[in-house]
Every structure is written in structure tokens, then in C-alpha cells.
N, C-alpha and C. Protein backbone atom coordinates (compact mmCIF):
# COMPACT_ATOMS: atom_id res chain seq x y z
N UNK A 1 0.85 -1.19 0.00
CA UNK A 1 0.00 0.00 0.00
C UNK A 1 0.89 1.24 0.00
N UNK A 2 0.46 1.96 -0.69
CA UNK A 2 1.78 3.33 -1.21
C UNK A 2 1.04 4.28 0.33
N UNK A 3 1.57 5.54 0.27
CA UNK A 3 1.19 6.57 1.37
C UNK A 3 0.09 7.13 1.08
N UNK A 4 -0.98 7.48 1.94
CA UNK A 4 -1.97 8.23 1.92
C UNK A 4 -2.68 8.85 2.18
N UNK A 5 -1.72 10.02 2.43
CA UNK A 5 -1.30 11.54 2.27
C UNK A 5 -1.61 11.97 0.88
N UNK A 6 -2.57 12.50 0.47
CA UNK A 6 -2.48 13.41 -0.83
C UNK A 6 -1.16 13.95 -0.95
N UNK A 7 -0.60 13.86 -2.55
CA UNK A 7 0.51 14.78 -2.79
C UNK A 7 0.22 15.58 -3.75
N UNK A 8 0.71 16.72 -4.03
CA UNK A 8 0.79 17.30 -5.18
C UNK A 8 1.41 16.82 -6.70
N UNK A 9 0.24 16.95 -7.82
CA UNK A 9 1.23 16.64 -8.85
C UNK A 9 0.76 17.95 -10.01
N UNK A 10 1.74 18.44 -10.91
CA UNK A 10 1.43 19.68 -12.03
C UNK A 10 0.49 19.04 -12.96
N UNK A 11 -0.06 19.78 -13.52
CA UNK A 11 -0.85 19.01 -14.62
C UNK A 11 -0.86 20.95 -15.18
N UNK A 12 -0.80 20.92 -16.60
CA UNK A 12 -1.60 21.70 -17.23
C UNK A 12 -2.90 22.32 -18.10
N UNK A 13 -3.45 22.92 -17.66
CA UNK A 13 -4.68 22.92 -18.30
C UNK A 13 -4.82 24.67 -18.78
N UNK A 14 -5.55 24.54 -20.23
CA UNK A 14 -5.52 25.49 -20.97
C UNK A 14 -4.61 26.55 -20.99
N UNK A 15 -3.19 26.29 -20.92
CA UNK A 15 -1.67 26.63 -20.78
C UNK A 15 -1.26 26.96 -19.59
N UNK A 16 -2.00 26.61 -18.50
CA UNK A 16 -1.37 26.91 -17.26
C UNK A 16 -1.28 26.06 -16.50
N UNK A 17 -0.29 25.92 -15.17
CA UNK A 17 0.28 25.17 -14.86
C UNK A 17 -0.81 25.12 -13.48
N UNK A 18 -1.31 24.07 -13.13
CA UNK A 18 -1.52 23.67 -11.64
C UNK A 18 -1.33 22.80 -10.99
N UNK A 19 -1.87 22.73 -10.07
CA UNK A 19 -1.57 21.52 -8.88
C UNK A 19 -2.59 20.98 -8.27
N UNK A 20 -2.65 19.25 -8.41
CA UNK A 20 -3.84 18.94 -8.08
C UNK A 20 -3.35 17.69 -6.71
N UNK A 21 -4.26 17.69 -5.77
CA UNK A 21 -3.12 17.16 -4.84
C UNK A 21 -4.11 15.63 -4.79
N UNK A 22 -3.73 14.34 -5.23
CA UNK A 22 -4.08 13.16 -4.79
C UNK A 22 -3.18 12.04 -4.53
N UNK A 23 -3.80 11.56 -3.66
CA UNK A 23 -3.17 10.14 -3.40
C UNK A 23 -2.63 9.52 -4.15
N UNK A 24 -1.62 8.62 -3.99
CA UNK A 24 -0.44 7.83 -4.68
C UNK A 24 -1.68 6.99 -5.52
N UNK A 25 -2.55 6.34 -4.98
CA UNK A 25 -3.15 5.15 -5.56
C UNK A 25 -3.99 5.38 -6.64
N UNK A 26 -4.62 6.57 -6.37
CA UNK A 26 -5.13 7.64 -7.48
C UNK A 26 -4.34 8.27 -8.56
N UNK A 27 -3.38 8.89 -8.45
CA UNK A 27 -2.86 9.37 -9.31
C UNK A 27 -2.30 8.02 -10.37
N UNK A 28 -1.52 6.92 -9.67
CA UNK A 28 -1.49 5.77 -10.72
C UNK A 28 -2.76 5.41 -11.34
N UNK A 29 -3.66 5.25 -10.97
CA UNK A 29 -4.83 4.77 -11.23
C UNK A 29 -5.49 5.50 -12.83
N UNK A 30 -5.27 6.89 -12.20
CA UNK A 30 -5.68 8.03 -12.90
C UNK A 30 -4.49 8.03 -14.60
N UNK A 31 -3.50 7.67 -14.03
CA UNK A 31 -2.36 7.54 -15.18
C UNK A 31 -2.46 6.24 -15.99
N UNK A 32 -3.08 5.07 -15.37
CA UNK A 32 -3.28 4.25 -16.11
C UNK A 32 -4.84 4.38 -17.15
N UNK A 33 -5.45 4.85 -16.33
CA UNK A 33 -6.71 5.27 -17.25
C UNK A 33 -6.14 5.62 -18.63
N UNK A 34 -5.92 7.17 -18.17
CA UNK A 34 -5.54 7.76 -19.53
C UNK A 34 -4.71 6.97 -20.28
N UNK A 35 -3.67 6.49 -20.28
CA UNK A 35 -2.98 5.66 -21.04
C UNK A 35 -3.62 4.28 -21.76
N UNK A 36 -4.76 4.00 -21.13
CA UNK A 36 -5.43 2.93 -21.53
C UNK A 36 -6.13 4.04 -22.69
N UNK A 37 -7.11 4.68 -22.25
CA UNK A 37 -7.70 5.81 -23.02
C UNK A 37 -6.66 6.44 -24.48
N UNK A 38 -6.06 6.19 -24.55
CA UNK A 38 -4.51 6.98 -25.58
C UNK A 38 -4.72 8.56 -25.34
N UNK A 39 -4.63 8.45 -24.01
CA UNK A 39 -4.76 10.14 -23.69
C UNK A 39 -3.62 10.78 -22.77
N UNK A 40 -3.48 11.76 -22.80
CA UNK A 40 -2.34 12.03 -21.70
C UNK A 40 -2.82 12.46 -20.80
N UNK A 41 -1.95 12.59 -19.37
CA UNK A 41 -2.80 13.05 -18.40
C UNK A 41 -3.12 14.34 -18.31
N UNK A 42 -2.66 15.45 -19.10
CA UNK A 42 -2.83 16.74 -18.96
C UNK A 42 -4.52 17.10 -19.80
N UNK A 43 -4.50 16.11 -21.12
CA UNK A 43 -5.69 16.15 -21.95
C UNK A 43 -6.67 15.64 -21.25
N UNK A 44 -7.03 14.23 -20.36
CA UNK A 44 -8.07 13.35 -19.33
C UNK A 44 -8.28 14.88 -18.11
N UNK A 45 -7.45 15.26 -17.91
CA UNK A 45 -7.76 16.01 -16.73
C UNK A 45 -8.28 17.51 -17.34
N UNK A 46 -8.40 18.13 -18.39
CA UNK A 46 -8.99 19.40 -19.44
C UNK A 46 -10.05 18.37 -19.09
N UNK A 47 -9.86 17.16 -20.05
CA UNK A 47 -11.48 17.05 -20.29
C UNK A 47 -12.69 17.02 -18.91
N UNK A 48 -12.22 16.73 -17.33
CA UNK A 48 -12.77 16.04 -16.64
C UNK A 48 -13.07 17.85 -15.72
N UNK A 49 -12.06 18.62 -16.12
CA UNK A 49 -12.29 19.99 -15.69
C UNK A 49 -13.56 20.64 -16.17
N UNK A 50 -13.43 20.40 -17.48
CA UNK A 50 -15.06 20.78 -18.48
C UNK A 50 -16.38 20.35 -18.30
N UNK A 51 -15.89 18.61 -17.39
CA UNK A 51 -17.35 18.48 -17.21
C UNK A 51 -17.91 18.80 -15.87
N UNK A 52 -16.79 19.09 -14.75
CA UNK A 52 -17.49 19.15 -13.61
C UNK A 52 -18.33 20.52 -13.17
N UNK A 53 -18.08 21.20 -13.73
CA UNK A 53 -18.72 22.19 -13.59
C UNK A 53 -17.96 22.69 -12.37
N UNK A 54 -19.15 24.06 -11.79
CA UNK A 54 -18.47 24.74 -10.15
C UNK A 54 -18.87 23.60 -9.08
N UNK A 55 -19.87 22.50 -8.97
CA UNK A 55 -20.04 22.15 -7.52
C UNK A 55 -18.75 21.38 -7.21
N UNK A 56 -17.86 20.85 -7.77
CA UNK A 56 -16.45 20.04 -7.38
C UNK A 56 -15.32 20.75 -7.69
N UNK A 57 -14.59 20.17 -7.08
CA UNK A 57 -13.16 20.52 -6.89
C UNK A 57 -12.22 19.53 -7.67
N UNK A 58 -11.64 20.08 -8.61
CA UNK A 58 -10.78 19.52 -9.60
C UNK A 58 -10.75 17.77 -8.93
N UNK A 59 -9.71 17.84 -7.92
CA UNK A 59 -9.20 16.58 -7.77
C UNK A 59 -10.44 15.82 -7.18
N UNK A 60 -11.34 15.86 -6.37
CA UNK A 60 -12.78 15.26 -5.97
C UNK A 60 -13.34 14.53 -7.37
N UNK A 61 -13.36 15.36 -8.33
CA UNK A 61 -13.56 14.87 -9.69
C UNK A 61 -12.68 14.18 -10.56
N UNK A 62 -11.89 14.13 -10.02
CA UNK A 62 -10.33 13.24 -10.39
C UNK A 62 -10.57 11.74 -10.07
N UNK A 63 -11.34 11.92 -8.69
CA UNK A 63 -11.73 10.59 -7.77
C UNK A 63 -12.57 10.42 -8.39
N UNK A 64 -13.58 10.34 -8.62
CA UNK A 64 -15.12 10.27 -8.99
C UNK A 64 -15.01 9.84 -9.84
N UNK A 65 -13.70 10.06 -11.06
CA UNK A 65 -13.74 10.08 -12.33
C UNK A 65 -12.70 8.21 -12.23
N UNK A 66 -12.04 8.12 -11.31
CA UNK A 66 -11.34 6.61 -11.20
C UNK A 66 -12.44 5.81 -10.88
N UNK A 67 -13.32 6.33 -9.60
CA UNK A 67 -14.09 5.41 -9.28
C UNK A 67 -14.64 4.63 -9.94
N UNK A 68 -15.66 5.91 -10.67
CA UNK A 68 -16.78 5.10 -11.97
C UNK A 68 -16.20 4.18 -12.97
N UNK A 69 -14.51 4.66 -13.51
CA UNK A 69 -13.83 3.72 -14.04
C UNK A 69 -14.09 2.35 -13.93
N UNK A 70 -13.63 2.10 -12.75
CA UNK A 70 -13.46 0.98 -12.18
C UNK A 70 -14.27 0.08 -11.62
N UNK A 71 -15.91 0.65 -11.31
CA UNK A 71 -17.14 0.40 -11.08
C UNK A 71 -17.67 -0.29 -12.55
N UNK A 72 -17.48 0.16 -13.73
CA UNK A 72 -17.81 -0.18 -14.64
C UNK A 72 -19.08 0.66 -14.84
């Protein structure tokens, strides 16, 4: 089991640089998605920004967005 402590990782979205802070198990998770997807993680995370609208918070929707993955 990796640490789980949210960390920070950069991602860019619409040329700027941020920081989205998740867990080790997530962020792999999240990296394997996209790569399964032929997407990169900067493009999966634009797209997942666009759909959440204001009630979430980038990385909450980061989660949400592995979960359902993996829920099928």
C-alpha cells in the first residue's frame, strides 16, 4: 500500500500550470486510465475539468472520475 497523504502533482490545463493534490493510488490509477484511453494526463484532466462544472473541486472529480472507471 503506497502513502496516503495526498501529494501534489502539475498538470496543465488550458496553458497553465496547476496543482492537483491526490493520493499515490489515485494518481497511478488516474495515469493508467488515460494511457489505456490513448490520452495524456494533462488532456483526461482538461477534459474532466469541463465536465465538472463549479459544484467540485478539480481533484474530488479526479476521484469520482477513477471510481466510476473501475465500477464499470
Amino acid at each position: 500500500m503506497t502513502d496516503a497523504r495526498p501529494r501534489k502533482h502539475s498538470v496543465t490545463l488550458r496553458g497553465h500550470r496547476t496543482s492537483i493534490s491526490l493520493e499515490d493510488d489515485f494518481w497511478d490509477a488516474f495515469r493508467e486510465i488515460a494511457e489505456a484511453e490513448g490520452k495524456g494526463v494533462n488532456e483526461l484532466t482538461a477534459e474532466i475539468d469541463e465536465a465538472r462544472g463549479l459544484s467540485s473541486g478539480l481533484a474530488s472529480a479526479i476521484r469520482l472520475y477513477v471510481l466510476r472507471h473501475y465500477r464499470g
